[in-house]
C-alpha atoms as a PDB file:
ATOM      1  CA  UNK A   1       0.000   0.000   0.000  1.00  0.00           C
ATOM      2  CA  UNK A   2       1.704   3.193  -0.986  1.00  0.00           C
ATOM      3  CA  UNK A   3       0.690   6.030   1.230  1.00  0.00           C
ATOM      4  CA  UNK A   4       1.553   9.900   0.884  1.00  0.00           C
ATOM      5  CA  UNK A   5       1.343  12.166   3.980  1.00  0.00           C
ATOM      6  CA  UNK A   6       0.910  15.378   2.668  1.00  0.00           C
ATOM      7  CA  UNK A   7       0.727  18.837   5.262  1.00  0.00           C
ATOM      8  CA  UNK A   8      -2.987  20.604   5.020  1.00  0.00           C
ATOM      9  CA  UNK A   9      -2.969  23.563   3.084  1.00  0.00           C
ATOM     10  CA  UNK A  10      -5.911  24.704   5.097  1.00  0.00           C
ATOM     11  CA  UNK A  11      -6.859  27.868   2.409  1.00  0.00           C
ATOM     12  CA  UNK A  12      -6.923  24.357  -0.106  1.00  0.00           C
ATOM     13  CA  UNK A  13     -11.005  23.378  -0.213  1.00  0.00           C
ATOM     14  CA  UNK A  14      -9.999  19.593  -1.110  1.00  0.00           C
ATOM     15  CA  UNK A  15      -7.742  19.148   1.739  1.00  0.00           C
ATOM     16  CA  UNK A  16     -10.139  21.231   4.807  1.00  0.00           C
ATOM     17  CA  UNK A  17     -12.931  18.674   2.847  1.00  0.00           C
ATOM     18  CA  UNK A  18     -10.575  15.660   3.565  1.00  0.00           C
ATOM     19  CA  UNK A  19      -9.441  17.204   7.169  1.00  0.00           C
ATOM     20  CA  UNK A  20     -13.364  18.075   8.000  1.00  0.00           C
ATOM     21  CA  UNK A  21     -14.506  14.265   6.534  1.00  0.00           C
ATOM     22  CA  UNK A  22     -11.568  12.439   8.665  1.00  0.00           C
ATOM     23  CA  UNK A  23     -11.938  14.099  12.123  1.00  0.00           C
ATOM     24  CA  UNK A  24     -15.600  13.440  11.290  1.00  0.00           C
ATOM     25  CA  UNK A  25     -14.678  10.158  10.859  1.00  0.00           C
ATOM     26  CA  UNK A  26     -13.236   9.864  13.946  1.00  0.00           C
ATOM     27  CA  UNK A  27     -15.752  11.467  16.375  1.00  0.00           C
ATOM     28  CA  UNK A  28     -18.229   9.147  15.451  1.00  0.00           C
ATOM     29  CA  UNK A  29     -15.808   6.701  16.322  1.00  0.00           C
ATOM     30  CA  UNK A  30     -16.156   5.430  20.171  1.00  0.00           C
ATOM     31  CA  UNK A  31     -12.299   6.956  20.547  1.00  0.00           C
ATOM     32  CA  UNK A  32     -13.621   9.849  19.280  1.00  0.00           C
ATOM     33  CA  UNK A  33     -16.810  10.693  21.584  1.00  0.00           C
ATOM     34  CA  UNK A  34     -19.479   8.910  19.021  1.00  0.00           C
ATOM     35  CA  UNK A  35     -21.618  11.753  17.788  1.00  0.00           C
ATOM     36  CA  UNK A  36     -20.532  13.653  14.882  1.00  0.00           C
ATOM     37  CA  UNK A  37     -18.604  16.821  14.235  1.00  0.00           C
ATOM     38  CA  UNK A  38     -20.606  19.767  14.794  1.00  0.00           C
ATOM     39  CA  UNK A  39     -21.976  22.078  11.844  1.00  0.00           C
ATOM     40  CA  UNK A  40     -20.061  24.699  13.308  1.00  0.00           C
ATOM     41  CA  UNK A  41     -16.885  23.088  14.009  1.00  0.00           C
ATOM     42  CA  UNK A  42     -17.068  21.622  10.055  1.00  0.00           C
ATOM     43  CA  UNK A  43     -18.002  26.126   9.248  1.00  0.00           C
ATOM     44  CA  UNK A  44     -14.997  27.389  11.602  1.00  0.00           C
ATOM     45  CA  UNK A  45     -12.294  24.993  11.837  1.00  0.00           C
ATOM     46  CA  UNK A  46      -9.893  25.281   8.594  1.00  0.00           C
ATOM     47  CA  UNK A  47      -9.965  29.417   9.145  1.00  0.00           C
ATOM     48  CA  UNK A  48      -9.201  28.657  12.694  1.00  0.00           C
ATOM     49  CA  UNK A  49      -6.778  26.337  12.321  1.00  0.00           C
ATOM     50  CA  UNK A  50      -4.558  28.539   9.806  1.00  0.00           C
ATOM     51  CA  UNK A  51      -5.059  31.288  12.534  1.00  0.00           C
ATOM     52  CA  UNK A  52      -3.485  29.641  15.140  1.00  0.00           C
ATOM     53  CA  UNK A  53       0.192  29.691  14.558  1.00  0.00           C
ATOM     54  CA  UNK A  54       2.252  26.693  14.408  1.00  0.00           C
ATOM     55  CA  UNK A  55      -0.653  24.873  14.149  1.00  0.00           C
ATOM     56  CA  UNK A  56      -0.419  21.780  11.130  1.00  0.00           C
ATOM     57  CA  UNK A  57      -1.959  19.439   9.632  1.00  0.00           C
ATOM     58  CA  UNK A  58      -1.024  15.743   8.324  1.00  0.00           C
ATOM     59  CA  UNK A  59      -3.539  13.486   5.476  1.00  0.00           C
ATOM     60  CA  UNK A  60      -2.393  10.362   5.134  1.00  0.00           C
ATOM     61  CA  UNK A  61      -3.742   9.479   1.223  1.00  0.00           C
ATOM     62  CA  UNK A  62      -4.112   6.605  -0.239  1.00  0.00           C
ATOM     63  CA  UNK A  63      -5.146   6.839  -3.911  1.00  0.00           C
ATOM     64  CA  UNK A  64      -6.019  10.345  -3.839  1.00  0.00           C
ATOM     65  CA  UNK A  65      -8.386   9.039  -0.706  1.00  0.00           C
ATOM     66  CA  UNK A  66      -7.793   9.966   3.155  1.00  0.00           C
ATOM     67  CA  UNK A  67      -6.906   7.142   4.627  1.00  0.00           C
ATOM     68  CA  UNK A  68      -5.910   8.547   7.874  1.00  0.00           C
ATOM     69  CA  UNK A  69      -5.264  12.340  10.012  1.00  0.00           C
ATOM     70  CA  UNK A  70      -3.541  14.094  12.431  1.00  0.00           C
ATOM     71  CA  UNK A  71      -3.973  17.367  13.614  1.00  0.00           C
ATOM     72  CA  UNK A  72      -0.895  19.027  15.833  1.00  0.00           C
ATOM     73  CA  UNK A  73      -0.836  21.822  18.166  1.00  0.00           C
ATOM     74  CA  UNK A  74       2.539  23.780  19.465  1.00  0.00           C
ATOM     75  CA  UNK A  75       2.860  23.948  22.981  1.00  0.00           C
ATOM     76  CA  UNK A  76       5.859  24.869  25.096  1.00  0.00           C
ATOM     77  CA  UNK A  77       8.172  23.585  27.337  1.00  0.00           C
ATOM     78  CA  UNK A  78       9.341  25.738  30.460  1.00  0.00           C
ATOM     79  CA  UNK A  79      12.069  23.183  31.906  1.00  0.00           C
ATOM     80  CA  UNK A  80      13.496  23.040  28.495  1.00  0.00           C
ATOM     81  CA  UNK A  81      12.322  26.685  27.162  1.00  0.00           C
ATOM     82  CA  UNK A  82      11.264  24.905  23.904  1.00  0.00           C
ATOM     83  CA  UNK A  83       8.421  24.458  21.931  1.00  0.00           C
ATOM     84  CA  UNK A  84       6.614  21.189  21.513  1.00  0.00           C
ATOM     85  CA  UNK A  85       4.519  19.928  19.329  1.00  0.00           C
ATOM     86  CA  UNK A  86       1.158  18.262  20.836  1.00  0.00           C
ATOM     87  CA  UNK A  87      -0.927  15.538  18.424  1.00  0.00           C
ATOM     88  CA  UNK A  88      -4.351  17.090  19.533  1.00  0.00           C
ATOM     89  CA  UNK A  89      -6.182  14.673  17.344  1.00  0.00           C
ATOM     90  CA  UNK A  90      -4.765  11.424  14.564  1.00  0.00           C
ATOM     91  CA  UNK A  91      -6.426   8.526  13.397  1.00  0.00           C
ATOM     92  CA  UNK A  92      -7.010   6.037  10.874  1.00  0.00           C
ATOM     93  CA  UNK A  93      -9.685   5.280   8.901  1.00  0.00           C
ATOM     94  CA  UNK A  94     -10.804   1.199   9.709  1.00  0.00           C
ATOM     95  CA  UNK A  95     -10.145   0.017   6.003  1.00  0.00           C
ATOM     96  CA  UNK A  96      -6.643   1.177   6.702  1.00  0.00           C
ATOM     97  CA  UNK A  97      -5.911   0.189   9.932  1.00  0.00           C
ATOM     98  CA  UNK A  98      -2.963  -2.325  10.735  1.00  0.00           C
ATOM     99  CA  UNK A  99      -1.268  -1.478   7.125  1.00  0.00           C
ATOM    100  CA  UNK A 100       1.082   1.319   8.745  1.00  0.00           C
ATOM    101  CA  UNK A 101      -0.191   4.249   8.594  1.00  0.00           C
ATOM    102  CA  UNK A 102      -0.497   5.421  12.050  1.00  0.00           C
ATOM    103  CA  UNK A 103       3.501   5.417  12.203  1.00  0.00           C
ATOM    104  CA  UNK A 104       3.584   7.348   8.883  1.00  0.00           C
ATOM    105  CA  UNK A 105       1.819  10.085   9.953  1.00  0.00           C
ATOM    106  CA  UNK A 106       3.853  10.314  13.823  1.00  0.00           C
ATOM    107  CA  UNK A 107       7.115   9.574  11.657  1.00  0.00           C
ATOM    108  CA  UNK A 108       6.210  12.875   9.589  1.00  0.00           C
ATOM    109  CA  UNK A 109       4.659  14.252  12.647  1.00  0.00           C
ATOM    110  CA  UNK A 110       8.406  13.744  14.668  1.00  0.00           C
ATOM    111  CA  UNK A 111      10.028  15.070  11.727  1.00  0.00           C
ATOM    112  CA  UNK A 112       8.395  18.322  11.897  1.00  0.00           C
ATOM    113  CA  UNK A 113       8.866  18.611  15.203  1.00  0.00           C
ATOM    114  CA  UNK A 114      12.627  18.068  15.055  1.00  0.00           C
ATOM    115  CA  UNK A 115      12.822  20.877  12.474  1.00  0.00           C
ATOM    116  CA  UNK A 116      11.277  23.422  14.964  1.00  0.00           C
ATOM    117  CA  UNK A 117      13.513  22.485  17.832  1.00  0.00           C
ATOM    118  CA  UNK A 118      11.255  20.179  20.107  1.00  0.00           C
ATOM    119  CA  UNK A 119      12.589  18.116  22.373  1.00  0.00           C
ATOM    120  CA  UNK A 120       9.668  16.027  22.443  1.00  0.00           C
ATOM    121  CA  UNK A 121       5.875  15.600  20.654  1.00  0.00           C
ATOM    122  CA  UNK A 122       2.824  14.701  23.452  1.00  0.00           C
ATOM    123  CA  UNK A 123       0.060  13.253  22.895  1.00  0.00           C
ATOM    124  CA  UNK A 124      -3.122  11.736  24.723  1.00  0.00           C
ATOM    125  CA  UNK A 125      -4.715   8.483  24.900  1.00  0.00           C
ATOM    126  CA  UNK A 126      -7.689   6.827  26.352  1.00  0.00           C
ATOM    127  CA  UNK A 127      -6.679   4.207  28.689  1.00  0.00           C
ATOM    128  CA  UNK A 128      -9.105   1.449  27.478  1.00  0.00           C
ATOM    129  CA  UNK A 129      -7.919   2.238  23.310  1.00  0.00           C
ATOM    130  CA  UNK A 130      -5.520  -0.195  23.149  1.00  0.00           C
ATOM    131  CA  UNK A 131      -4.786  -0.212  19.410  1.00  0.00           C
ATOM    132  CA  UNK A 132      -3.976   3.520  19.334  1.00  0.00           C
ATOM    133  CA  UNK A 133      -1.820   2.536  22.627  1.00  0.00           C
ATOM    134  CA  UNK A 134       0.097   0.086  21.077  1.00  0.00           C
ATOM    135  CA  UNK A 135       0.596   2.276  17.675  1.00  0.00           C
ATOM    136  CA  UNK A 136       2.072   4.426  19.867  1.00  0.00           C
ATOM    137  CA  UNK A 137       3.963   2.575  22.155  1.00  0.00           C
ATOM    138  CA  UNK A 138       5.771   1.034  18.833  1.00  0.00           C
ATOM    139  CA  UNK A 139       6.889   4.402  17.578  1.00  0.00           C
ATOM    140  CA  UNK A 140       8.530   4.918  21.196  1.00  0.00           C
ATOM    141  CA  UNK A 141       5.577   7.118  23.279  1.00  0.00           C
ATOM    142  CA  UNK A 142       5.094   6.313  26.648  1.00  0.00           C
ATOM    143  CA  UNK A 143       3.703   7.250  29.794  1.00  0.00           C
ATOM    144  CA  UNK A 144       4.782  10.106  31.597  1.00  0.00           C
ATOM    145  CA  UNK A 145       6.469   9.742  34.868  1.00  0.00           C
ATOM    146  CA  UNK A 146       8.866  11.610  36.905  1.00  0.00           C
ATOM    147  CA  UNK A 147       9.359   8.524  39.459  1.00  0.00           C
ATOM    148  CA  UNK A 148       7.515   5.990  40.965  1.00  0.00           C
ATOM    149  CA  UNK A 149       7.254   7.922  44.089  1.00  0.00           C
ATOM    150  CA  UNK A 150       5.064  10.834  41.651  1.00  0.00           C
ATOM    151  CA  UNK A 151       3.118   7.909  39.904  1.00  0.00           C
ATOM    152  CA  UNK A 152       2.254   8.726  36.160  1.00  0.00           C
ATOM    153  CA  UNK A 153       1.025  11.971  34.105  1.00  0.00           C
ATOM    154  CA  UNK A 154      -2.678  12.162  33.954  1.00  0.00           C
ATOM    155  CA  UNK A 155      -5.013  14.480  31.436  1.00  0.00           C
ATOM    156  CA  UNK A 156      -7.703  16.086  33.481  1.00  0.00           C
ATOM    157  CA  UNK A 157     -10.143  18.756  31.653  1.00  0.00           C
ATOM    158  CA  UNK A 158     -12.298  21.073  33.023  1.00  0.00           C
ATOM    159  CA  UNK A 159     -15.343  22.117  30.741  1.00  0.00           C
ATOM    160  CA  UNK A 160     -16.262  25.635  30.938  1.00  0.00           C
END
């Protein structure tokens, strides 16, 4: 299966389209939250996206066809007083999944992140998805831990 990952050109209507179907795609999925993206999100998102600086990006495409997604946020570092890059949202589309593409996109996703000076790319994961855990436990991810003694990083939210 040859696969191109190609960055969004979010002012390009074919690739928002692609972006808008795939992360619709994916919050229908269970790992995504199971409804679909909202009519306002699909209306706002590309302009907001190419408003946020350092903001990028990824389709995976498979014979001119999505196959796959990531969207990456920068973030910083103040123990390092770097920027990092954050993979807010990535997935794969089921007729694609197991064939490689996951790693594609975080191999282009590291890549890009090594060019701007990170010293690392974060990421979340639900603890009960255990094929996205594994994806990225393979490229080299893992849990966040200072010591045993401080236990492991957790992702709270609080909704406003």
């Amino acid at each position: 299966m040859t696969v191109e990952i190609i960055l969004v050109d979010y002012n390009n209507a074919t690739h928002t389209q692609h972006l808008l179907d795939m992360l619709d795609m994916y919050a229908q999925d269970p790992m995504g939250g199971g409804e679909p993206l909202p009519a306002e999100t699909r209306t706002t998102l590309a302009k907001n996206l190419s408003q946020f600086s350092g903001a990028f990006s990824l389709l995976a495409m498979q014979d001119e066809q999505p196959v796959g997604f990531a969207n990456c946020l920068p973030s910083f570092s103040t123990f390092t007083s770097k920027p990092l890059v954050n993979i807010h949202d990535i997935a794969v589309s089921p007729k694609a999944r197991g064939l490689g593409v996951a790693q594609q996109l975080l191999e282009k996703i590291a890549s890009i992140a090594k060019e701007r000076g990170c010293p690392k790319v974060t990421l979340e994961v639900l603890s009960g998805n255990e094929p996205a855990k594994r994806a990225y436990e393979k490229f080299g991810f893992n849990g966040y831990q200072l010591s045993e003694e401080t236990g492991q990083a957790l992702f709270w939210e609080l909704k406003l």
